[in-house]
N, C-alpha and C. Protein backbone atom coordinates (compact mmCIF):
# COMPACT_ATOMS: atom_id res chain seq x y z
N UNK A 1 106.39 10.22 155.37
CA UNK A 1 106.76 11.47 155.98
C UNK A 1 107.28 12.42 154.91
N UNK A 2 106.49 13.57 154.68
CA UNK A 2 107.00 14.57 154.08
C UNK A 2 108.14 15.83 154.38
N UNK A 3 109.24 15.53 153.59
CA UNK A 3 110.47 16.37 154.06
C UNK A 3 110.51 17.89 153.20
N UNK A 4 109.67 17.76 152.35
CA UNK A 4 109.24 19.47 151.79
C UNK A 4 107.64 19.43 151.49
N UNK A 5 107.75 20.57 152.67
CA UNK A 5 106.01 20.61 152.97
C UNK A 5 105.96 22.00 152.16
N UNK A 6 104.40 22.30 151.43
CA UNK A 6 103.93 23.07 151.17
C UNK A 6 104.06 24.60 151.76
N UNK A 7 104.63 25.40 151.77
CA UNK A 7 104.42 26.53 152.14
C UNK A 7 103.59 27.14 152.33
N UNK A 8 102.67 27.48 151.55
CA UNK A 8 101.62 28.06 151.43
C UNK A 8 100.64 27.32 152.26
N UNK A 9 100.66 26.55 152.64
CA UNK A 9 99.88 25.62 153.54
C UNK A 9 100.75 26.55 155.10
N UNK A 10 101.64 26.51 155.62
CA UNK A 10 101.78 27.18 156.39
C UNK A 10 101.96 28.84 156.59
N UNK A 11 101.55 29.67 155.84
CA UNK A 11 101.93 30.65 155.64
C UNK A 11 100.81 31.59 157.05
N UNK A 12 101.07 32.04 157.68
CA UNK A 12 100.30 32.68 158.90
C UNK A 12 99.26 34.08 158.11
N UNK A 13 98.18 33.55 158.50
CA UNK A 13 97.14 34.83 158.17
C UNK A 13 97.55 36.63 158.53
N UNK A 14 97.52 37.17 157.51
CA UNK A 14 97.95 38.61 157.61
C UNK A 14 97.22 39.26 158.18
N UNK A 15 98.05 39.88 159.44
CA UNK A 15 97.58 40.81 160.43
C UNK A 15 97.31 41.96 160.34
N UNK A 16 97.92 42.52 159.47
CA UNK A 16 97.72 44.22 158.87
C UNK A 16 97.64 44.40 157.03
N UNK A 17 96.23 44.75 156.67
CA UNK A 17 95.83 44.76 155.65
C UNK A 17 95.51 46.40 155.31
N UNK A 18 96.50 46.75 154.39
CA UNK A 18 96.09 48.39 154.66
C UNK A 18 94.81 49.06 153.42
N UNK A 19 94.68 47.74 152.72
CA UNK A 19 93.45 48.51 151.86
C UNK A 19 92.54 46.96 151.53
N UNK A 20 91.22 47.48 151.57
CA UNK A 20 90.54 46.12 151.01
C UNK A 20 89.58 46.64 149.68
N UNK A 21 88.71 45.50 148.95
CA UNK A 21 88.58 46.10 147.35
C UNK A 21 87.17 46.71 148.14
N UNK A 22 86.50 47.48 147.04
CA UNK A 22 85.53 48.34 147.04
C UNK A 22 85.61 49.79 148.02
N UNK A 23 86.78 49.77 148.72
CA UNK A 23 87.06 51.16 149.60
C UNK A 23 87.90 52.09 148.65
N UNK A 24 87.63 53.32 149.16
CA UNK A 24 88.04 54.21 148.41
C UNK A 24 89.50 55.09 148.68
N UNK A 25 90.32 55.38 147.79
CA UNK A 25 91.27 56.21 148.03
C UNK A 25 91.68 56.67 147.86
N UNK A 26 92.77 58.24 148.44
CA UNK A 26 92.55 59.16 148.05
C UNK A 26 94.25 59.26 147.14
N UNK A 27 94.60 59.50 145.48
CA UNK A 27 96.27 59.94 145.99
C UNK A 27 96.36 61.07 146.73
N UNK A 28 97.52 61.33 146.86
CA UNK A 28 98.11 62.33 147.62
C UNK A 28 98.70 63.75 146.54
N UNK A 29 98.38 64.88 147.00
CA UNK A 29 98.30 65.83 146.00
C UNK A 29 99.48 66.11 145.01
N UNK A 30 100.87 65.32 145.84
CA UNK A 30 101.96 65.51 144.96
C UNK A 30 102.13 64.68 143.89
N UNK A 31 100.91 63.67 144.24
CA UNK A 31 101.22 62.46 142.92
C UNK A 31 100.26 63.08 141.74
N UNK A 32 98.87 63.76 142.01
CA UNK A 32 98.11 64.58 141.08
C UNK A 32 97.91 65.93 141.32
N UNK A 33 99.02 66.86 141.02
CA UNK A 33 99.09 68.13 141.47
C UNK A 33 97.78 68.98 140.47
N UNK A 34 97.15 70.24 141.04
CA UNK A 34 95.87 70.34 140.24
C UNK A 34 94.81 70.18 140.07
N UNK A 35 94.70 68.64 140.96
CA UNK A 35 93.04 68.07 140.79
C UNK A 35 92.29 68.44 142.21
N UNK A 36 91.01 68.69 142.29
CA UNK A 36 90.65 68.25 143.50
C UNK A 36 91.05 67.13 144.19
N UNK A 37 90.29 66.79 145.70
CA UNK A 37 90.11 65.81 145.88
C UNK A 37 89.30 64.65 145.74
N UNK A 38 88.35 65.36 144.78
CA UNK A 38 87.10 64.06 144.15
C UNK A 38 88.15 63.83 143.13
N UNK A 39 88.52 64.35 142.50
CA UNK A 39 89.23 64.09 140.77
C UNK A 39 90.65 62.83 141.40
N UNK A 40 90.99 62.82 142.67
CA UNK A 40 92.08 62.40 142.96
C UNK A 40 91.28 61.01 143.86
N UNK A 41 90.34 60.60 143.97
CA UNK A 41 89.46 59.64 145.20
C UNK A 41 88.97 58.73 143.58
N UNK A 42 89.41 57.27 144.28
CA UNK A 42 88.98 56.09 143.50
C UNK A 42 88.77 55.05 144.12
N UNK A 43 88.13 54.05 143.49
CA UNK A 43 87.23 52.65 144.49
C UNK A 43 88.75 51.72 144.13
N UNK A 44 88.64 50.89 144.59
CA UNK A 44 89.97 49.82 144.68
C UNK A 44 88.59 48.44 143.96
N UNK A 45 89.46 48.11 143.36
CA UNK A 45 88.70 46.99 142.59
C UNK A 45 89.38 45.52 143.12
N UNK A 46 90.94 45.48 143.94
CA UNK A 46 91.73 44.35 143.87
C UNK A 46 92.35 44.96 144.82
N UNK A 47 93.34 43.84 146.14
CA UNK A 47 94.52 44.27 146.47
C UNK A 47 95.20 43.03 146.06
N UNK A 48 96.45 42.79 145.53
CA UNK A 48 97.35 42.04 145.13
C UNK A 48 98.19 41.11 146.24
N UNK A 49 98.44 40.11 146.44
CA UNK A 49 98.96 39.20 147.49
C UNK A 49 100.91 40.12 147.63
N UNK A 50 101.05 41.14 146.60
CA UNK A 50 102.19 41.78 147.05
C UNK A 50 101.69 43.20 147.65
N UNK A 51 100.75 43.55 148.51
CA UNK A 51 99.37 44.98 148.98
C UNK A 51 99.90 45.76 147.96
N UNK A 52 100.03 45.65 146.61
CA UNK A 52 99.36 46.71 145.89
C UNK A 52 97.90 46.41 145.31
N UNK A 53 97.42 47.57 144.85
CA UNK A 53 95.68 47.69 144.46
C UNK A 53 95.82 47.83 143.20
N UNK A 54 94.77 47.60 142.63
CA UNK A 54 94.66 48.09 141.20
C UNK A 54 93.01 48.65 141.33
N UNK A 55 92.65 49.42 140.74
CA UNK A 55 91.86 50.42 140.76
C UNK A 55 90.45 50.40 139.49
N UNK A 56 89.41 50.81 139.84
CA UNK A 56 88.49 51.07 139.04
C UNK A 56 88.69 52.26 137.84
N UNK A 57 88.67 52.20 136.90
CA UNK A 57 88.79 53.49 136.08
C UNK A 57 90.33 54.22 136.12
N UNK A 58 91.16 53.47 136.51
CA UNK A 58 92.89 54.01 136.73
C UNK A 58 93.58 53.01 136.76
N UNK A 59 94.36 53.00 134.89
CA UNK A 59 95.15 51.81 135.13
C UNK A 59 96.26 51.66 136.08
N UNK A 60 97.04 50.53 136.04
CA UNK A 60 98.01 50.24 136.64
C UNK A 60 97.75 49.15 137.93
N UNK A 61 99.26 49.27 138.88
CA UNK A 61 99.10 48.94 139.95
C UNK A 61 100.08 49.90 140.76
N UNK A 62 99.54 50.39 142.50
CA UNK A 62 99.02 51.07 143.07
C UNK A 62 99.90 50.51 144.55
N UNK A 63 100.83 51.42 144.86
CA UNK A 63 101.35 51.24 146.31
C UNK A 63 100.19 52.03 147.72
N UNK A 64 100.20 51.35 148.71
CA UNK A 64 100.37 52.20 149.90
C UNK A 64 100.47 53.69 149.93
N UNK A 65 101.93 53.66 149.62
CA UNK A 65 102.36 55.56 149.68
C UNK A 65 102.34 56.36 148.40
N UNK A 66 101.25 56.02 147.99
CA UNK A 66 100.81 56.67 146.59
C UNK A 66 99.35 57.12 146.89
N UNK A 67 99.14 57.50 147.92
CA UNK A 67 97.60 57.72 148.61
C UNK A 67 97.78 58.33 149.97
N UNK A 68 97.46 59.51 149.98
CA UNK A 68 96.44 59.84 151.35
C UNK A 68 96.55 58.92 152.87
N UNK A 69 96.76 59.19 153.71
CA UNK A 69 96.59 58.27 154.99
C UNK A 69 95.13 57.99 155.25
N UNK A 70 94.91 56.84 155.54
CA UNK A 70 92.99 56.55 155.47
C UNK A 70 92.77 57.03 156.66
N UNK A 71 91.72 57.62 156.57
CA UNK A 71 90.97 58.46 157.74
C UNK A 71 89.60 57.83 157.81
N UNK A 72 89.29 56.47 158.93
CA UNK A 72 88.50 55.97 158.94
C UNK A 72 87.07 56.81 159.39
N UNK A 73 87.23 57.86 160.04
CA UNK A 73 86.69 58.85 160.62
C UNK A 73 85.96 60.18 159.72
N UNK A 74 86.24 59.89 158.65
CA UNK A 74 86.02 61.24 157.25
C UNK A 74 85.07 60.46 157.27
N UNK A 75 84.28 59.38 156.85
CA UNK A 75 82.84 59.36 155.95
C UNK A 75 82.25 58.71 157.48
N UNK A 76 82.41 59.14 159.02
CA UNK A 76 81.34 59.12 159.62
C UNK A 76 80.33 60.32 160.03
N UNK A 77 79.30 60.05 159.75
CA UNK A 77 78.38 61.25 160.14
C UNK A 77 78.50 61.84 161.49
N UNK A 78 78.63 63.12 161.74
CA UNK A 78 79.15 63.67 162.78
C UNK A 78 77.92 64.07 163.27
């Protein structure tokens, strides 16, 4: 009988995932004041088991509220 079980073996599947890799996102204009919004829109290459992203072509790593609210509704054809 095991009296210290694995954690990670029980850890419950995450219910709210706010970015996944290859989607795109936008910062928010106060973080790149100046740019458009193409100059400010990047692909997510990674999200990190702490939900930050790290990014294609933009180093670092990448919160949530460092971006735009996703508007699943912008790239459907109307």
């Amino acid at each position: 009988m095991a009296i210290f079980g694995n954690k990670k073996d029980k850890r419950e599947p995450r219910k709210f995932v706010w970015a996944r890799p290859e989607m795109f996102v936008t910062f928010r204009a106060e973080v790149m004041p100046g740019r458009s919004r193409e100059e400010r829109t990047y692909r997510i290459k990674e999200v990190l088991p702490n939900d930050r992203v790290i990014l294609y072509d933009f180093s670092g790593e990448h919160l949530e509220n460092e971006f735009e609210p996703i508007n699943f509704l912008r790239e459907k054809p109307g």
